[in-house]
Protein backbone atom coordinates (compact mmCIF):
# COMPACT_ATOMS: atom_id res chain seq x y z
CA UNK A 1 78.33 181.81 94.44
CA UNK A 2 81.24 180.40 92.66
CA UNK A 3 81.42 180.41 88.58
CA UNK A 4 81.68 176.63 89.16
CA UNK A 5 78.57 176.23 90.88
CA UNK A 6 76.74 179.18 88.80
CA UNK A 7 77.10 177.06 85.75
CA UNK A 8 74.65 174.41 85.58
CA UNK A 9 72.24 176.92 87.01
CA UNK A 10 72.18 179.16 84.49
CA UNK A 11 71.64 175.64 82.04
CA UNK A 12 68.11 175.18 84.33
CA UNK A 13 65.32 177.61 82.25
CA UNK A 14 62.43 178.31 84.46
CA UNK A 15 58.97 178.18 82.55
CA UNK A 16 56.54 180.08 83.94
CA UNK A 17 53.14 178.97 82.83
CA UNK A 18 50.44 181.63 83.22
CA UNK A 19 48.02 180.74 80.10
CA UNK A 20 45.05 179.55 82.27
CA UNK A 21 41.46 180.76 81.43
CA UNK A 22 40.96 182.16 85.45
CA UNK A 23 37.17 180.63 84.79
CA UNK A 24 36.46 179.89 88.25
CA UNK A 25 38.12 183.69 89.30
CA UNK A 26 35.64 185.23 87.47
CA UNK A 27 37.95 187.69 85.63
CA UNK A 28 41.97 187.56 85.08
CA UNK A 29 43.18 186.46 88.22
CA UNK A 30 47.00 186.51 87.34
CA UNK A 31 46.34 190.07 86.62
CA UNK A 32 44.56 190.73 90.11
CA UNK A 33 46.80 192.59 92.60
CA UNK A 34 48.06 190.89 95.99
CA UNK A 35 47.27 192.83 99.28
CA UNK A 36 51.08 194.58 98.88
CA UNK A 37 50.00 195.61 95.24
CA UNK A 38 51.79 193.53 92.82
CA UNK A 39 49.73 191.42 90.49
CA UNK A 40 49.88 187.82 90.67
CA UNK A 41 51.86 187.05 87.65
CA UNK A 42 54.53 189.65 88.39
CA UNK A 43 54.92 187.99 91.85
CA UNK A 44 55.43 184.71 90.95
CA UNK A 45 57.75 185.93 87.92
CA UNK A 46 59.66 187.80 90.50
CA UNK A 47 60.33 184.95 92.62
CA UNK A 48 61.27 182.51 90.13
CA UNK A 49 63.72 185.16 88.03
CA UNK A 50 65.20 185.09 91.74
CA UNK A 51 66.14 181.67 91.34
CA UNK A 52 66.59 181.24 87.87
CA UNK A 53 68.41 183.54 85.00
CA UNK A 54 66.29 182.51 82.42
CA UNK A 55 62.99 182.74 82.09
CA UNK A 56 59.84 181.45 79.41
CA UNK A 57 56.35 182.99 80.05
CA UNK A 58 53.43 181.04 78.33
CA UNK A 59 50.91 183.58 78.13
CA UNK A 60 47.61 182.63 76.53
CA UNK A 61 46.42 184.52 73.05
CA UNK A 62 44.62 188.49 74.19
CA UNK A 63 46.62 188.35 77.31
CA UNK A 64 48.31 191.59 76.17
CA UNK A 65 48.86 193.22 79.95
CA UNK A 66 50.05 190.14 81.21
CA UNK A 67 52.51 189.31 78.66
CA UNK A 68 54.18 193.16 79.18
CA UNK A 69 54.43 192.76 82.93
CA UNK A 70 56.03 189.90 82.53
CA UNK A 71 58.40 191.07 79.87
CA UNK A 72 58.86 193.96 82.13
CA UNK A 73 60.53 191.43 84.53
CA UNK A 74 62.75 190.26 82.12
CA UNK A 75 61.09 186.85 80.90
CA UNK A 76 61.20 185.95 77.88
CA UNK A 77 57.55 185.34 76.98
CA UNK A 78 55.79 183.27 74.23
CA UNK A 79 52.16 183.23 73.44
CA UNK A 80 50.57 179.66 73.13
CA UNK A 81 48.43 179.53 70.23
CA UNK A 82 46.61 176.01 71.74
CA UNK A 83 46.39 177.50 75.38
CA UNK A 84 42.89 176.44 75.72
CA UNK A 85 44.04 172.82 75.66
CA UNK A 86 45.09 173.11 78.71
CA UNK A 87 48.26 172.79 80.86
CA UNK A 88 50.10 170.08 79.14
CA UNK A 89 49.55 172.21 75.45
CA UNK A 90 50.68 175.25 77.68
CA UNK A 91 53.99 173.60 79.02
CA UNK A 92 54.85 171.81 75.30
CA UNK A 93 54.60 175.81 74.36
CA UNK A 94 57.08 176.43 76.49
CA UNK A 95 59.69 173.62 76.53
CA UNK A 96 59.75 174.60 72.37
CA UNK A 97 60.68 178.15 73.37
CA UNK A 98 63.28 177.68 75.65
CA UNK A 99 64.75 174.83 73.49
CA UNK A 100 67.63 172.17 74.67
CA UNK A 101 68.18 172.80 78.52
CA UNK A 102 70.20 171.10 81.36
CA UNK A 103 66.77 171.20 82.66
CA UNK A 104 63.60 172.78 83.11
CA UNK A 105 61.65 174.47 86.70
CA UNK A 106 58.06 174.34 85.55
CA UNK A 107 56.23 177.01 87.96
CA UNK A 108 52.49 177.87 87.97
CA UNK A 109 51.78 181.72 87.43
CA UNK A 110 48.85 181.38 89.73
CA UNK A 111 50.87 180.06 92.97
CA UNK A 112 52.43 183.31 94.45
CA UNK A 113 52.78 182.32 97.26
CA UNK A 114 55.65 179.84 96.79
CA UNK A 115 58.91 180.97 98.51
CA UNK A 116 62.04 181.83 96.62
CA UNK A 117 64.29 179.38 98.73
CA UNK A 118 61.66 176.53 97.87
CA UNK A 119 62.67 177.42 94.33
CA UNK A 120 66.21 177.56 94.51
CA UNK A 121 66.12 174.00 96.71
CA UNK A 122 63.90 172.43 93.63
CA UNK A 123 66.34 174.04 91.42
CA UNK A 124 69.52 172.59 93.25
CA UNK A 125 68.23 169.05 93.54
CA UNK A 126 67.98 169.07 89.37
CA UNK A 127 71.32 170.93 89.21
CA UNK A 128 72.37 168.17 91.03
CA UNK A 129 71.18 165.61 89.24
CA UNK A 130 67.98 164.69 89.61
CA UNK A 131 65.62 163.64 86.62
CA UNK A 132 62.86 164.63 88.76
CA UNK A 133 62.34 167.08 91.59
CA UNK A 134 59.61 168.39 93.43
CA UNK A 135 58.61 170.14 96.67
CA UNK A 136 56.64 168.17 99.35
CA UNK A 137 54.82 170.27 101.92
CA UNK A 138 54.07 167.18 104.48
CA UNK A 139 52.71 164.72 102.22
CA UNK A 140 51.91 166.69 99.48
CA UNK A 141 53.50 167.24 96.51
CA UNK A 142 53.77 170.88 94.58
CA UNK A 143 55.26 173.49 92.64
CA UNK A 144 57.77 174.00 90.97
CA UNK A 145 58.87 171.09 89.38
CA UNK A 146 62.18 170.09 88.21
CA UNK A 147 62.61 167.64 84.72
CA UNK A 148 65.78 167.28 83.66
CA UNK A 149 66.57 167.78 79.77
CA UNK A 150 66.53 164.58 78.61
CA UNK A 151 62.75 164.58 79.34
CA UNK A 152 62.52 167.49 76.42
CA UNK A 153 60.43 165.87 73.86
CA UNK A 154 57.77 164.01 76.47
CA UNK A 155 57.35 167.68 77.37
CA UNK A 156 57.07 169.57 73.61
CA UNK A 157 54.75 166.43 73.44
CA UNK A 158 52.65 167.34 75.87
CA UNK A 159 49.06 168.17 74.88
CA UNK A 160 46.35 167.76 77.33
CA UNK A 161 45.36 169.32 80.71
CA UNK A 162 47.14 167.15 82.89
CA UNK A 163 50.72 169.21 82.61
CA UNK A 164 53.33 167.08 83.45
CA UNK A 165 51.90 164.77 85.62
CA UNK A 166 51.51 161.65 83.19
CA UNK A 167 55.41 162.46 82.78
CA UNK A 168 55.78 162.43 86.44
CA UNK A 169 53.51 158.98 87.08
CA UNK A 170 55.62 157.69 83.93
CA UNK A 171 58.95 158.07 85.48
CA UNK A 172 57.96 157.99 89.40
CA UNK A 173 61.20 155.98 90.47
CA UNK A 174 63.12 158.85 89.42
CA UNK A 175 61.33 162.15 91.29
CA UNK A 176 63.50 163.54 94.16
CA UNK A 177 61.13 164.48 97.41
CA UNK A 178 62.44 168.08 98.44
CA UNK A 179 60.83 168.38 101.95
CA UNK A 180 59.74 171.93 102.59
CA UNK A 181 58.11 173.87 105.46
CA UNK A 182 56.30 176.11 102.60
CA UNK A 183 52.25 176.02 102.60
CA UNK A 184 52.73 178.25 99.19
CA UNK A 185 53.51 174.67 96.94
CA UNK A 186 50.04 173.65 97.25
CA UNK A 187 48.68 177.17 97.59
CA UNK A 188 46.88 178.12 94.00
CA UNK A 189 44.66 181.14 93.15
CA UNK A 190 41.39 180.04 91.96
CA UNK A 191 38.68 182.74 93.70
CA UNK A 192 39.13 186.46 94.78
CA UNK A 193 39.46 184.35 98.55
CA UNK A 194 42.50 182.71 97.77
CA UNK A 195 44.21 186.14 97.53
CA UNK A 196 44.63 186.70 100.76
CA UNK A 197 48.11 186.39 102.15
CA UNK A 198 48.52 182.45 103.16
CA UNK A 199 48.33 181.42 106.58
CA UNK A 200 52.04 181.18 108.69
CA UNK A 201 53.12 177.88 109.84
């Protein structure tokens, strides 16, 4: 990679948002280990620091063990005081943390599964340009997603459980389809079943 190209990379912050309540797990699911061993959170941490230099957890308030993995994987990590809002409070959290940005790759601590090139093409499309980017599996639309900068106070505005999608809906003209072959966009953890490893396509 060229210092040329390395540059507006470096300007895209990844926030990883893993502040969820795991109700529907049962107990903390981003702490539950992954058939090769590694806990959810660290996986999806580890896959997204691939792609991105710099990193803002949103950890939820008690989440001590998680918030020390992920540190231990060299994100910067910020515990959100109105986590139990839900997703949108969770991602304003984070946008205030990592401050002004070229952009922002808003990944879900709870999707594993997503492949590290399915990052780096979400990534490229806002280094690029794009307002807006997201991966499609077929018709689908998933994780991450790519908002450019400019979108940085709709996102520290953010208070709901909706995440970003009113911001999406509001600005629809503008997303960039990135067409993947990668189940692991749509692929959340909700129940101990969902752990297993995701079926090949």
């Amino acid at each position: 990679m060229s210092a040329a190209s390395a540059a507006p990379r470096r300007a895209i912050v990844g926030l990883l948002l893993a502040a969820g309540a795991s109700r529907r797990f049962g107990a903390d699911k981003l702490a539950h280990a992954l058939p090769h061993g590694v806990v959810v959170a660290v996986q999806a941490a580890r896959h997204l620091k691939a792609e991105v230099e710099h990193v803002v957890a949103v950890v939820r308030p008690g989440s001590e063990a998680t918030a020390e993995a992920l540190a231990a994987e060299g994100c910067d990590v910020v515990v959100c005081p109105d986590a139990d809002q839900g997703m949108g409070a969770s991602l304003a959290c984070g946008a205030r943390a990592a401050g002004e940005a070229a952009g922002y790759l808003v990944a879900l601590a709870d999707m594993p599964f997503v492949r590290p090139s399915t990052i780096a093409a979400v990534r490229d499309a806002l280094a690029g340009g794009a307002a807006l980017a997201a991966p499609y599996f077929r018709t689908r639309r998933g994780h991450p997603v790519g908002i450019a900068g400019r979108f940085r106070a709709e996102l520290e505005a953010l208070s709901d459980d909706e995440g970003a999608r009113s911001l999406l809906a509001a600005h629809a003209a503008e997303l960039v389809k990135v067409p993947v072959g990668d189940p692991g966009v749509i692929r959340d953890i909700d129940t101990p079943a969902d752990v297993a490893p995701p079926p090949r396509v």
